[in-house]
Structure formats: C-alpha cells, structure tokens
N, C-alpha and C. Protein backbone atom coordinates (compact mmCIF):
# COMPACT_ATOMS: atom_id res chain seq x y z
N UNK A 1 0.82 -1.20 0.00
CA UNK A 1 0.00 0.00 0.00
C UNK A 1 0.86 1.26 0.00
N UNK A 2 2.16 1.29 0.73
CA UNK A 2 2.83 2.45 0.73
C UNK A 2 3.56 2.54 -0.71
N UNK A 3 3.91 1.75 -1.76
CA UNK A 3 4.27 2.03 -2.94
C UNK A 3 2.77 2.47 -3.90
N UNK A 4 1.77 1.79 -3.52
CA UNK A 4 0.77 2.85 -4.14
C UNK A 4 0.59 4.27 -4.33
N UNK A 5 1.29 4.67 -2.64
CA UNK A 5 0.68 5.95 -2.49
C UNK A 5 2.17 6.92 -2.91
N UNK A 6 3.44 5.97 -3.75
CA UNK A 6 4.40 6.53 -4.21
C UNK A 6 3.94 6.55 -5.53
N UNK A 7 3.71 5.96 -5.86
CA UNK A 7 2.49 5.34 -7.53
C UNK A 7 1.80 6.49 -7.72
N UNK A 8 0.99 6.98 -6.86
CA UNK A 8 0.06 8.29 -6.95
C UNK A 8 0.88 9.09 -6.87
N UNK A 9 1.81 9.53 -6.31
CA UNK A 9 2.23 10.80 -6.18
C UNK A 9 3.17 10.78 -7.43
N UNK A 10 3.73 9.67 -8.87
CA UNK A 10 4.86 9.83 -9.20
C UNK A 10 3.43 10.54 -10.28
N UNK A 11 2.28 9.60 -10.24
CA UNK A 11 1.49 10.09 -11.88
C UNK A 11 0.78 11.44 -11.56
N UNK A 12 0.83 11.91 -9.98
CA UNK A 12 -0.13 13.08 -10.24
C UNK A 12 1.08 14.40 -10.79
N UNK A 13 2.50 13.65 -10.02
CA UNK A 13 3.94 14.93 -10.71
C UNK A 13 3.82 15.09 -12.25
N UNK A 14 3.56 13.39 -13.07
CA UNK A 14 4.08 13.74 -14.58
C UNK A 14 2.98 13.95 -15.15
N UNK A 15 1.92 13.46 -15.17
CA UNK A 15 0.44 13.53 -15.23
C UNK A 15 -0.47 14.50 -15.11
N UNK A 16 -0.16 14.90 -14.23
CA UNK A 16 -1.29 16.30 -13.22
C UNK A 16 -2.13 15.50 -13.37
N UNK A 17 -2.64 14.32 -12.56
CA UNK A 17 -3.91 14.29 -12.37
C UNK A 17 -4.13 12.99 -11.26
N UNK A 18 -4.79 13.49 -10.11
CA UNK A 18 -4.81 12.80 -8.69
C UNK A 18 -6.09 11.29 -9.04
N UNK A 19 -5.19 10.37 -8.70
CA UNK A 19 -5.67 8.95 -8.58
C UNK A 19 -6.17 8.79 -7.39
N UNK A 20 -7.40 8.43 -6.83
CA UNK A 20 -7.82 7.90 -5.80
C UNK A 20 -6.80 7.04 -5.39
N UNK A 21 -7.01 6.38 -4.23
CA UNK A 21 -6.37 5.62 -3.76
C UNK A 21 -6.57 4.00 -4.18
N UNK A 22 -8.57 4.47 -3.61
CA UNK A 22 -9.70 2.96 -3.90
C UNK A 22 -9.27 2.82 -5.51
N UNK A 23 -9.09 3.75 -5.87
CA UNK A 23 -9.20 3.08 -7.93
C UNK A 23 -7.67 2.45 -8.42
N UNK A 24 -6.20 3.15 -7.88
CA UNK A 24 -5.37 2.48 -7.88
C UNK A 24 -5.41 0.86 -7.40
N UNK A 25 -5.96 0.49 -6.03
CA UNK A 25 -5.93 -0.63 -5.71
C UNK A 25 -6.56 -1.48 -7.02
N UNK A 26 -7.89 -0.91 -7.37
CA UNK A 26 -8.61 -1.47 -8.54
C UNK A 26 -7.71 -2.00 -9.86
N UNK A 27 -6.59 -1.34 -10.27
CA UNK A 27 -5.65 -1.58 -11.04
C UNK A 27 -5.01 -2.34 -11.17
N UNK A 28 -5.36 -3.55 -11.24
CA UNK A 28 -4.51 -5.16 -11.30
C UNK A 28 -3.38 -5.31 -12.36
N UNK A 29 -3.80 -4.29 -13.67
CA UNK A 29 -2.86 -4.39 -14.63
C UNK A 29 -2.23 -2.84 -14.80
N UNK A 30 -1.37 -2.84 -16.04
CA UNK A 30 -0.65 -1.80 -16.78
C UNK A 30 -1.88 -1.54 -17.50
N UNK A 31 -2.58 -2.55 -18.53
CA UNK A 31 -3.37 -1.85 -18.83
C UNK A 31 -4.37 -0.88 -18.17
N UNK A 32 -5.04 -1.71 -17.31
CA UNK A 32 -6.36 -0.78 -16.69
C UNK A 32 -5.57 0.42 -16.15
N UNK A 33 -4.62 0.38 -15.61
CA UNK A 33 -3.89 2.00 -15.16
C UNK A 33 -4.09 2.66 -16.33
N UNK A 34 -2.81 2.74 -17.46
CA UNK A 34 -2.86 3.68 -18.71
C UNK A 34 -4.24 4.11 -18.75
N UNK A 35 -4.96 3.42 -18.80
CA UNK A 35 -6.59 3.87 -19.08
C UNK A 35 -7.09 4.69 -18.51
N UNK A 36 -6.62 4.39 -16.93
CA UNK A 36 -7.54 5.49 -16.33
C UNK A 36 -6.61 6.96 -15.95
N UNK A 37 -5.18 7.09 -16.21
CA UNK A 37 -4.58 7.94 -16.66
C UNK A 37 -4.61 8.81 -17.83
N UNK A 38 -4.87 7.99 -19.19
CA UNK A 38 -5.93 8.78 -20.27
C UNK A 38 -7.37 8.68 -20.17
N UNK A 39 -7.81 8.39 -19.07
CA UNK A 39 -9.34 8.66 -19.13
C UNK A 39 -9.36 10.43 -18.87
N UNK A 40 -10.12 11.74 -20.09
CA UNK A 40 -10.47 12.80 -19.35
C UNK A 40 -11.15 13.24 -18.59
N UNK A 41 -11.91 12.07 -17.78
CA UNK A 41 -12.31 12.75 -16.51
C UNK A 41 -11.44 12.31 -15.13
N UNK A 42 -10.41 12.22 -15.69
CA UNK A 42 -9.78 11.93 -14.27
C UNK A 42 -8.68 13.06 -14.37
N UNK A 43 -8.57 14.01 -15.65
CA UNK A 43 -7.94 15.12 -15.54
C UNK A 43 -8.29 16.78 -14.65
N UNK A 44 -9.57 16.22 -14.39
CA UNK A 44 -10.74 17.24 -14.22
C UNK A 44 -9.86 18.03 -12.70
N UNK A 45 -9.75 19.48 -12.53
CA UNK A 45 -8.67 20.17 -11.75
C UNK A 45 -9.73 19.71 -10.32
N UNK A 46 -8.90 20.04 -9.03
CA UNK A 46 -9.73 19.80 -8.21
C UNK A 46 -10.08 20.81 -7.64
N UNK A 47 -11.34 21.43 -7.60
CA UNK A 47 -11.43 22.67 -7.34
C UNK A 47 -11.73 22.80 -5.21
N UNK A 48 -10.62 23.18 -4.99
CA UNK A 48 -10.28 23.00 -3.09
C UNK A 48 -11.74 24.06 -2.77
N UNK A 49 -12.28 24.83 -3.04
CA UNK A 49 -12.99 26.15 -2.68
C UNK A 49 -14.15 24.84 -2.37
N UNK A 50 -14.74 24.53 -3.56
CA UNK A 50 -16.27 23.28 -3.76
C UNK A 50 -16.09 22.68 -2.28
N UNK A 51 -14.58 22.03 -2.27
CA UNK A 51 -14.32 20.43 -1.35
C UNK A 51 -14.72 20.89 0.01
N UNK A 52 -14.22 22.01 0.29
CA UNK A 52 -14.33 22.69 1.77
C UNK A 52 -15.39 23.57 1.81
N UNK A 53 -15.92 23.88 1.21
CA UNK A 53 -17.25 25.02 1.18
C UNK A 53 -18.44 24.46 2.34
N UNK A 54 -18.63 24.78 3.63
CA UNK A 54 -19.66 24.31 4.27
C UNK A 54 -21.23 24.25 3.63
N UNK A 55 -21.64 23.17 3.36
CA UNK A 55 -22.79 22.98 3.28
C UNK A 55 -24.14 23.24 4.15
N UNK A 56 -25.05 23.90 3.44
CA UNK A 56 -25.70 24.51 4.38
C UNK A 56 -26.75 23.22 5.10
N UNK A 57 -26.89 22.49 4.23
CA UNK A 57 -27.43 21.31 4.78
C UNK A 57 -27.12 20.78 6.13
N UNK A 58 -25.53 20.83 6.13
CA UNK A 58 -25.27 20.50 7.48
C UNK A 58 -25.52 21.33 8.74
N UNK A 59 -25.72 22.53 8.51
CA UNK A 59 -25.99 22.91 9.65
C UNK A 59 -27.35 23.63 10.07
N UNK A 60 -28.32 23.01 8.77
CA UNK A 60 -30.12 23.31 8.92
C UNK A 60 -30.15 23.21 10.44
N UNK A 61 -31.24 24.14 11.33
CA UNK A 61 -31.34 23.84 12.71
C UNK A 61 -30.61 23.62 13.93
N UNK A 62 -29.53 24.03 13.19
CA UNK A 62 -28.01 24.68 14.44
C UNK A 62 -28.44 26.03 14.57
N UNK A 63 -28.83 26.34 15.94
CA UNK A 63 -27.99 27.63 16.55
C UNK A 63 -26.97 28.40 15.56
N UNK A 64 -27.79 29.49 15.17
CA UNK A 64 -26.27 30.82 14.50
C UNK A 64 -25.67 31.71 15.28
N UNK A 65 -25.93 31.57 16.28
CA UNK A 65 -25.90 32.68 17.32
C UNK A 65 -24.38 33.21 17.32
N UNK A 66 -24.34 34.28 17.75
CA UNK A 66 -22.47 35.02 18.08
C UNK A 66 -22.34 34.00 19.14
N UNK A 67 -20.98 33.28 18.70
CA UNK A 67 -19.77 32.59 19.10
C UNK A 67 -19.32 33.53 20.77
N UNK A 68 -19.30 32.50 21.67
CA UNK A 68 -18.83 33.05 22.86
C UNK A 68 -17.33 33.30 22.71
N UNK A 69 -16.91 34.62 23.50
CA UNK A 69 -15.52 35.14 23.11
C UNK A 69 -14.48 34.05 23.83
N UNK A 70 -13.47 33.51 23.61
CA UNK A 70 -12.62 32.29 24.16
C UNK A 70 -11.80 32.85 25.00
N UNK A 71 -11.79 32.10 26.32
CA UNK A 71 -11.18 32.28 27.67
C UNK A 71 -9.99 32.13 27.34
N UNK A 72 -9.55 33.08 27.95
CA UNK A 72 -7.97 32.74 28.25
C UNK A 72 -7.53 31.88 29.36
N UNK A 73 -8.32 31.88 30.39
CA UNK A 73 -7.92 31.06 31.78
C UNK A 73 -9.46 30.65 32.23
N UNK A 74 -8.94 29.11 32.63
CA UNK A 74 -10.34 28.14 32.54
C UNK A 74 -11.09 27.82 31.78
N UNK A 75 -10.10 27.38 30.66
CA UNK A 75 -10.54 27.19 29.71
C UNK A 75 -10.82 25.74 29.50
N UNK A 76 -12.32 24.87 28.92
CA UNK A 76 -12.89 23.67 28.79
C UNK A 76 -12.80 23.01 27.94
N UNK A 77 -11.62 22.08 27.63
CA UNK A 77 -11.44 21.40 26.36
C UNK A 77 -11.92 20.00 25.91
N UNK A 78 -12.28 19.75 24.41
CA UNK A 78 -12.74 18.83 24.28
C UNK A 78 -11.49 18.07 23.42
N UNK A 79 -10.81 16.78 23.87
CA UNK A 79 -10.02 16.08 22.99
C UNK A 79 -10.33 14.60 22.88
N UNK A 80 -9.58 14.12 21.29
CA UNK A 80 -10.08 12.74 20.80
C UNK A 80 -8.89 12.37 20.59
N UNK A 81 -9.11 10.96 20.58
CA UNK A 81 -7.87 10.62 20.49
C UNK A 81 -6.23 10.25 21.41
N UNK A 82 -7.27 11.03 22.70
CA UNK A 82 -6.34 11.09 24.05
C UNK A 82 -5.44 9.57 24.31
N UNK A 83 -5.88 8.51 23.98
CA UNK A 83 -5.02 7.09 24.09
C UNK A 83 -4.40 6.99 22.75
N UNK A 84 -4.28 7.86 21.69
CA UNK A 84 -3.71 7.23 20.99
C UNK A 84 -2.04 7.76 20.91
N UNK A 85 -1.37 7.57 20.01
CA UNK A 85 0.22 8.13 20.35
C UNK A 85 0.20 9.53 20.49
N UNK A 86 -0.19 10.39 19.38
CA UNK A 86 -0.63 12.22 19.36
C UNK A 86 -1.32 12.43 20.73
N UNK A 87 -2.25 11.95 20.86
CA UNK A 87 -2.99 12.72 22.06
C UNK A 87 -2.53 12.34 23.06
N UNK A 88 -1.94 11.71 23.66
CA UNK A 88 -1.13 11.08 24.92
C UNK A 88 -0.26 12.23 25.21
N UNK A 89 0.21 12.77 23.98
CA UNK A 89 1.43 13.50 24.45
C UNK A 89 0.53 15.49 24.50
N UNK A 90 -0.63 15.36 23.67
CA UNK A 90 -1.37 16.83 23.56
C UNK A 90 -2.20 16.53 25.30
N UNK A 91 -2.65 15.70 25.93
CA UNK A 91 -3.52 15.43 27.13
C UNK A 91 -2.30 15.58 28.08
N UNK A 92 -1.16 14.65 27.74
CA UNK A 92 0.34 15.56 28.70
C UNK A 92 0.09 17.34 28.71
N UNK A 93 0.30 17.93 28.02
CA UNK A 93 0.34 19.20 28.25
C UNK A 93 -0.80 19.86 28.89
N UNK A 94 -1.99 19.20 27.88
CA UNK A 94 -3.15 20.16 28.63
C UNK A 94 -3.47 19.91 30.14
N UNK A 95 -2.84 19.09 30.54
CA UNK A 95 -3.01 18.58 32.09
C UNK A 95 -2.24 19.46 32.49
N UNK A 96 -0.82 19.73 32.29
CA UNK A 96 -0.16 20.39 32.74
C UNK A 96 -0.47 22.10 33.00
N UNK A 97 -1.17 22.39 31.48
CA UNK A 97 -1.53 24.03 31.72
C UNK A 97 -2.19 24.81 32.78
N UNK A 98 -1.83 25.67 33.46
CA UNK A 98 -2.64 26.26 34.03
C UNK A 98 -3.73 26.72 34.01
N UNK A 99 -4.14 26.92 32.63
CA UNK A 99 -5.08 27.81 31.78
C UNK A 99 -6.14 27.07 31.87
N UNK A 100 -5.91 25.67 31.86
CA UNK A 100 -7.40 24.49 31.34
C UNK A 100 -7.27 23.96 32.84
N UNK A 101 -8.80 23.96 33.08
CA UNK A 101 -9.91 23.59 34.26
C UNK A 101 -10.57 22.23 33.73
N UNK A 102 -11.36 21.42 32.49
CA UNK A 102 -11.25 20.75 32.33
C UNK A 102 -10.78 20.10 30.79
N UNK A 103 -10.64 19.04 31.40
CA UNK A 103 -10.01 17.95 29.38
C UNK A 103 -11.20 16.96 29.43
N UNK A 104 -12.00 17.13 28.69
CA UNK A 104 -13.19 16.04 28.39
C UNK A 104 -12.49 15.60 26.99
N UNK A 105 -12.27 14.17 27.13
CA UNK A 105 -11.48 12.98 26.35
C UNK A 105 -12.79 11.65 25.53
N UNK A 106 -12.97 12.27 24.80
CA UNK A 106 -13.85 10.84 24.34
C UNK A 106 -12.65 10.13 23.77
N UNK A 107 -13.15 8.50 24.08
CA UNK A 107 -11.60 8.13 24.49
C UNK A 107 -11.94 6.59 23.81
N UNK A 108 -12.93 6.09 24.12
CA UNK A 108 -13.22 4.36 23.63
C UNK A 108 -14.55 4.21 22.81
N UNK A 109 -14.51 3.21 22.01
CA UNK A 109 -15.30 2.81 21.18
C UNK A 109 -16.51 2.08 22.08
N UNK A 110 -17.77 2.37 22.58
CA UNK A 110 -18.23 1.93 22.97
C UNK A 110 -19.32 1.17 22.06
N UNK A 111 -20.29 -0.16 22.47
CA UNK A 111 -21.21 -0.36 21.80
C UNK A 111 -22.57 0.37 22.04
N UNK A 112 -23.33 0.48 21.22
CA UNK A 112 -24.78 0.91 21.54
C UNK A 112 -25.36 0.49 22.87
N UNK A 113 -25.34 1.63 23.72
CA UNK A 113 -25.90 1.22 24.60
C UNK A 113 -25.11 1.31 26.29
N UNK A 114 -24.10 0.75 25.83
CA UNK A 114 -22.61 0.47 27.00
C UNK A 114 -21.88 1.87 26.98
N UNK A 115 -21.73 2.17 28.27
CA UNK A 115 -20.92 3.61 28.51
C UNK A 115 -19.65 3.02 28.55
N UNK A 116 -18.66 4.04 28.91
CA UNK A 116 -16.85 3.43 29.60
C UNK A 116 -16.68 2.50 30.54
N UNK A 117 -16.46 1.24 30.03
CA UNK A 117 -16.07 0.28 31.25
C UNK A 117 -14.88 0.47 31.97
N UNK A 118 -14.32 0.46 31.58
CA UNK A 118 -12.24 0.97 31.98
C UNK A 118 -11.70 2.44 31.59
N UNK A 119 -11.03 3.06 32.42
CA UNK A 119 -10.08 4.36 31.69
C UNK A 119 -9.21 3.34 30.73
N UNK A 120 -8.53 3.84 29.77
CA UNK A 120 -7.35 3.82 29.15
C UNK A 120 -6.73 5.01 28.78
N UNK A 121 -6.78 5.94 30.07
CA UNK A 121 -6.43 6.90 29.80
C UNK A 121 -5.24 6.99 31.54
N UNK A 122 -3.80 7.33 31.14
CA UNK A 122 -2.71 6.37 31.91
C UNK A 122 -2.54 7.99 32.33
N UNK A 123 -3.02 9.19 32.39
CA UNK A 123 -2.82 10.71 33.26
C UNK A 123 -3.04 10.61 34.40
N UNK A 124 -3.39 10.74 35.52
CA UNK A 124 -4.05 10.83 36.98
C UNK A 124 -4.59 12.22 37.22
N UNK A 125 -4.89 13.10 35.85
CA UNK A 125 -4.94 14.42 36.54
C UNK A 125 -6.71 14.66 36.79
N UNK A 126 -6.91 15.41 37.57
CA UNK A 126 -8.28 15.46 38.16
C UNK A 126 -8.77 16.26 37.06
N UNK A 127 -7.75 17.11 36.21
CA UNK A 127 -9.00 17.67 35.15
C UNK A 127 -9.71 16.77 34.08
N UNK A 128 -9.34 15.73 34.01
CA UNK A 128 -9.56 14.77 32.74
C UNK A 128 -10.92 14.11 33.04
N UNK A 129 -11.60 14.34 32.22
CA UNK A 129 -13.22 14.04 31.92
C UNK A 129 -13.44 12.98 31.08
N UNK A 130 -13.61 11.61 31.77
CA UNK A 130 -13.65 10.81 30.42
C UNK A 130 -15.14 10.15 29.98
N UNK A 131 -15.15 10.08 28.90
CA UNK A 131 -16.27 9.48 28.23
C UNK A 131 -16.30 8.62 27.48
N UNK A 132 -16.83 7.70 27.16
CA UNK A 132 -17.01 6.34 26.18
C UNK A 132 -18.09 7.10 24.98
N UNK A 133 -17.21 6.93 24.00
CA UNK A 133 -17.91 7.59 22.99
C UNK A 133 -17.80 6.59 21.42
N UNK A 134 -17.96 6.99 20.19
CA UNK A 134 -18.01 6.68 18.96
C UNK A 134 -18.08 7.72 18.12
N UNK A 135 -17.00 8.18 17.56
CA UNK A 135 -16.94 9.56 16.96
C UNK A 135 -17.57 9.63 14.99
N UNK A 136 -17.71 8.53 15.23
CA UNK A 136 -18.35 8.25 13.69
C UNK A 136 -20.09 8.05 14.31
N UNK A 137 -20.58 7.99 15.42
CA UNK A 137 -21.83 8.05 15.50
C UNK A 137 -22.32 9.72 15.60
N UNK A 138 -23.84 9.13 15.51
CA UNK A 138 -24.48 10.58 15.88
C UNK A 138 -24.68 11.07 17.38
N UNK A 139 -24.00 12.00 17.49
CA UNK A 139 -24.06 13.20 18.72
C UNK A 139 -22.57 12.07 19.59
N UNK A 140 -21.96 11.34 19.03
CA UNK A 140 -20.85 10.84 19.17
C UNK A 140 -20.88 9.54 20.67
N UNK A 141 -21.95 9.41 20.04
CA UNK A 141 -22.76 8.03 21.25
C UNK A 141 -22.64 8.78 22.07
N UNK A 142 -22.31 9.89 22.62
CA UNK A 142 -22.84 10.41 23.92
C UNK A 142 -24.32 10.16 24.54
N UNK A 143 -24.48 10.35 25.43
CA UNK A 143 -26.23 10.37 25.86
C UNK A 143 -26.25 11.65 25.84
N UNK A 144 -27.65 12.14 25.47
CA UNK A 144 -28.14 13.92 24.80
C UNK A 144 -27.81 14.49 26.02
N UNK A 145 -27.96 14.30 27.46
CA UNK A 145 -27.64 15.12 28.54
C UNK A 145 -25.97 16.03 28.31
N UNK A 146 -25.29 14.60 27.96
CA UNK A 146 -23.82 14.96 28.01
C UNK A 146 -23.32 15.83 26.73
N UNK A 147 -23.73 15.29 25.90
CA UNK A 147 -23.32 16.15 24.23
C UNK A 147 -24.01 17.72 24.38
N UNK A 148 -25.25 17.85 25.13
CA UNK A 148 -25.99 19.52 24.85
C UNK A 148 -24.75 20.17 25.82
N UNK A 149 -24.57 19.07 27.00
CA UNK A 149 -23.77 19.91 28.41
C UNK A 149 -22.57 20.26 27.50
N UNK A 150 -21.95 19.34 26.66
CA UNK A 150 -20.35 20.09 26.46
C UNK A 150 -20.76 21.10 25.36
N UNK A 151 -21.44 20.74 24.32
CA UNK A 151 -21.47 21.45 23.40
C UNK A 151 -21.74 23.20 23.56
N UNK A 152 -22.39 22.91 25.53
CA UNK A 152 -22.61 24.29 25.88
C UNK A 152 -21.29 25.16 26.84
N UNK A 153 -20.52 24.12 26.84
CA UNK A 153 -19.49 24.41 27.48
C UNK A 153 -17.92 24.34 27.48
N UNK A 154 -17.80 24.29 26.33
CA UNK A 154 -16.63 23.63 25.55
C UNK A 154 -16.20 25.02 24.81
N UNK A 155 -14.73 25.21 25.32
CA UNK A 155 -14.25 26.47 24.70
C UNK A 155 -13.32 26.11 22.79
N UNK A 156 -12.78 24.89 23.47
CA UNK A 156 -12.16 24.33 22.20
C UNK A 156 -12.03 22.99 22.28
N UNK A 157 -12.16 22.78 20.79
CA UNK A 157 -11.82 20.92 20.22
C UNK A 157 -10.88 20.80 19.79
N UNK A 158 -10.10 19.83 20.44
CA UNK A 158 -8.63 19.14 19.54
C UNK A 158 -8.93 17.73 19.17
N UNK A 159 -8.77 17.79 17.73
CA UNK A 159 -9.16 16.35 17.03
C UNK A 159 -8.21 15.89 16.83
N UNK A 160 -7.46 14.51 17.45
CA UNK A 160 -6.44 14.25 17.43
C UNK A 160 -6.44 12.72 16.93
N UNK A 161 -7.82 12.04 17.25
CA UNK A 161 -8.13 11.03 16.40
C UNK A 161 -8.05 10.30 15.16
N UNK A 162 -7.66 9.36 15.03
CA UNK A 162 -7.64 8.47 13.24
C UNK A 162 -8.23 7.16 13.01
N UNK A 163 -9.20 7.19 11.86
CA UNK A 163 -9.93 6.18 12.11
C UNK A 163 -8.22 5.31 10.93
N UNK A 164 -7.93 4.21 11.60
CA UNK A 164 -6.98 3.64 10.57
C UNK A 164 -7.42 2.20 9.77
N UNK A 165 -8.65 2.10 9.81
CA UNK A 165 -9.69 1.03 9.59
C UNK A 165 -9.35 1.38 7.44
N UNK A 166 -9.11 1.69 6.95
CA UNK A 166 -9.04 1.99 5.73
C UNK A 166 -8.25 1.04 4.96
C-alpha cells in the first residue's frame, strides 16, 4: 500500500492528475492503469474552494448565534484521540496548563448502549473528563444530557483522532 501511495504521487507529478487511492488498488494491470490515466475525466482540476465550502445542509437547525468570546484562563477542552500516540502527548500538556480547568477525552469505542467500562487513559490528573464515545456516531454516542452539556461548554476541540480502519 505504501508504494501505491508513491504510484500516486509519481502520476499526479508527470500527469497532473490525482488517482484515488480505492481506484489504484482497482488496477490489477498496466493496462487498466494507462486507461484510467488517459481517461479525461480523471484530468478534471480539483477545485479545493467546492471540497471545503460548508454545506448549508449541514448545519439546517443549528444555533447561529455570536460565538462566545474564548477564555484565556479556565478554559474547557474537548479532545479525541487522548489514548492514541498524538494525544497522549497533547492530554500531557493540557493537564499540565494552568489555563485548562477541564479535558473532556472521548476516548473508547463503545457499543450501543454500554458507557466506559475501563479508563485507558494512563494521566491521573483530576481535570480529565472521560467518556465512552463513537466519533463516527451521531451526537458521538454520547447520551443527549452529556453532548448539549459540552457542546454548551466547551471552549475548544482538539481532534487528534484516526480512524486507521481503511
């Protein structure tokens, strides 16, 4: 897989034109590649403005309201990813800061239904808030009490998470 993703990067240099990843794998031969290297819709530019443009769909029936101004001290953070290698070492610091009062950590894959059985979270610091969550679910398997509470109280998110399931 890692010479694929040298594969993509040699045809998008001579080529200009970005290969999925899923469609390389698809490529069993020389032929079917060439093909989809002269196919012209795979020349098509990628326009970054479209890819990132918030959709208004997503946020039908959200709150627009003015954004609360961000604390400098006591400040309520939300991080993901806290057990994995990145956030181990970002949940080191924020424990350490003076500035942050709490670290709410959604932290484990729970099933429908089942909250946090165990920490796997190896800090001891009293600010650390943990939760059994699913960040690919809706409202992030939280129970609605807990997701309205942070969402009302949460100065900043650090997404430090990777789904590596791919």
């Amino acid at each position: 897989s890692l010479l694929l993703v040298r594969l993509q990067s040699i045809i998008k240099e001579r080529f200009n034109i970005v290969l999925p990843l899923v469609k390389l794998y698809k490529c069993s031969t020389l032929d079917r590649l060439a093909g989809m290297i002269q196919d012209p819709s795979m020349s098509q530019p990628i326009v970054w403005e479209d890819k990132v443009k918030l959709k208004i769909s997503y946020v039908r029936g959200a709150k627009l309201e003015n954004p609360k101004p961000l604390r400098l001290t006591n400040k309520r953070v939300l991080l993901t990813g806290s057990t994995e290698y990145l956030g181990k070492h970002i949940l080191d610091q924020l424990a350490l800061d003076p500035n942050m009062s709490e670290i709410h950590c959604i932290t484990v894959r729970s099933k429908e239904g089942q909250g946090l059985k165990e920490s796997k979270i190896k800090n001891p610091s009293d600010k650390i808030i943990e939760y059994g969550g699913n960040l690919s679910s809706r409202r992030l398997r939280l129970s609605t009490n807990d997701f309205h509470s942070l969402t009302e109280s949460i100065d900043l998110i650090i997404h430090s998470s990777a789904n590596r399931a791919f």
